[in-house]
C-alpha atoms as a PDB file:
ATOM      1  CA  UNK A   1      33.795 -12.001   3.069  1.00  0.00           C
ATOM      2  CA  UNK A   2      31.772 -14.362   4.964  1.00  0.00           C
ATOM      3  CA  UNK A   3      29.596 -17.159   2.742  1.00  0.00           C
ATOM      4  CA  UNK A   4      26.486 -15.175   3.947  1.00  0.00           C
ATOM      5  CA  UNK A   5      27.603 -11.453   2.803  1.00  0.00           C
ATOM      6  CA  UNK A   6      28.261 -13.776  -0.489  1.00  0.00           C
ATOM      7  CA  UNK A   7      24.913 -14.999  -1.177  1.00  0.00           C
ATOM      8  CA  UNK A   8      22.865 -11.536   0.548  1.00  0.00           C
ATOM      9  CA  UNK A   9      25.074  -9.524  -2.417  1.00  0.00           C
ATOM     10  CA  UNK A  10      24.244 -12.504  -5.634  1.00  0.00           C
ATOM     11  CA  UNK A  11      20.542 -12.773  -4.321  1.00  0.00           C
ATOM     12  CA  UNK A  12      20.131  -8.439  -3.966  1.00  0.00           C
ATOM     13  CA  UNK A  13      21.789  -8.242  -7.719  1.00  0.00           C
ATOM     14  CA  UNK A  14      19.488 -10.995  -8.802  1.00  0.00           C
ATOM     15  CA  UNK A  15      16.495  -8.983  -6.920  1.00  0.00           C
ATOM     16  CA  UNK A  16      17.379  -5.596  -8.728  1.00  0.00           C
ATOM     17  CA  UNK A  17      17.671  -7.180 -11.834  1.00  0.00           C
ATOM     18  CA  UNK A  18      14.715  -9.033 -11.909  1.00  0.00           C
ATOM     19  CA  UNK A  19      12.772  -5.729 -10.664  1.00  0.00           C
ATOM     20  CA  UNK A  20      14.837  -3.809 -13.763  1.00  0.00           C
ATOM     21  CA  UNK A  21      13.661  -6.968 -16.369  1.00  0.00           C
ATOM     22  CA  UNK A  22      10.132  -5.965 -15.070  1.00  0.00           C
ATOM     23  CA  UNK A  23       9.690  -2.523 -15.352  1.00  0.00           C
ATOM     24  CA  UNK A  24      11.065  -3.177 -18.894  1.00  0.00           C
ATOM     25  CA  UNK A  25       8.554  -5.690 -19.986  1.00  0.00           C
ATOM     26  CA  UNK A  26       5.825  -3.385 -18.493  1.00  0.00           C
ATOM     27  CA  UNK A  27       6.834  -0.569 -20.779  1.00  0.00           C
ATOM     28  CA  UNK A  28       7.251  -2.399 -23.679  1.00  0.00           C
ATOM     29  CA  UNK A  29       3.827  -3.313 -23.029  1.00  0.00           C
ATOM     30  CA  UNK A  30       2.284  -0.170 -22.229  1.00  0.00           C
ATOM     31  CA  UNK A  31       4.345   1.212 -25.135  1.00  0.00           C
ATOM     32  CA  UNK A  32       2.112  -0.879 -27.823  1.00  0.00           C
ATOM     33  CA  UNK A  33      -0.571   1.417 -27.451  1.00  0.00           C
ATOM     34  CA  UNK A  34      -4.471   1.572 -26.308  1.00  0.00           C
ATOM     35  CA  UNK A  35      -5.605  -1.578 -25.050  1.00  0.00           C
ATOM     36  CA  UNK A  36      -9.324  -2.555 -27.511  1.00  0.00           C
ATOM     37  CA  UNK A  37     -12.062  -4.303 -25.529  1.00  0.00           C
ATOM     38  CA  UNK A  38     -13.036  -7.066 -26.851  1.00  0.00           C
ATOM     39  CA  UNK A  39     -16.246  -6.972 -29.993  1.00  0.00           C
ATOM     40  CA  UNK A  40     -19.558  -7.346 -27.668  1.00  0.00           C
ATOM     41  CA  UNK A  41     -21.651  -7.878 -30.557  1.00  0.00           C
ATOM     42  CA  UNK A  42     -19.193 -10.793 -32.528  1.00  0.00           C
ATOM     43  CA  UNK A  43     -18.909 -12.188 -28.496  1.00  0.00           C
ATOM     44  CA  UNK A  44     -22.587 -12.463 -28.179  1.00  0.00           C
ATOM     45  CA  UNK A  45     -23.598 -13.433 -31.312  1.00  0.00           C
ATOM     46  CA  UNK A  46     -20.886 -16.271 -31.401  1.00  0.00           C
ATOM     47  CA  UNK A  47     -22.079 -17.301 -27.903  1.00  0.00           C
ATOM     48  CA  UNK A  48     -25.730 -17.541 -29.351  1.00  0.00           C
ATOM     49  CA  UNK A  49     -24.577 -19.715 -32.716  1.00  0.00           C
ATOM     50  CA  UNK A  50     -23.621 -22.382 -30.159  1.00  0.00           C
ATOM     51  CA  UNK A  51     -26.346 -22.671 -28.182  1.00  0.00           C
END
């Protein structure tokens, strides 16, 4: 195999891999559950105790 066909085949393994490692993280993520907004009335009071 040429040097090119070399790297094109390492770089496309890296490629899926890192596209594999991603859609992992992103269910392990999603997987924790609901995502909470953040406490309006602790934000706004907080903001005012500074002022």
């Amino acid at each position: 195999m040429d040097r090119s066909k070399i790297v094109a085949v390492v770089t496309g393994i890296i490629s899926i891999a890192l596209a594999i490692a991603y859609l992992l993280i992103v269910q392990i993520i999603d997987f924790r559950g609901e995502m909470l907004p953040a406490p309006i009335v602790d934000t706004i009071i907080s903001g005012l105790l500074k002022i």
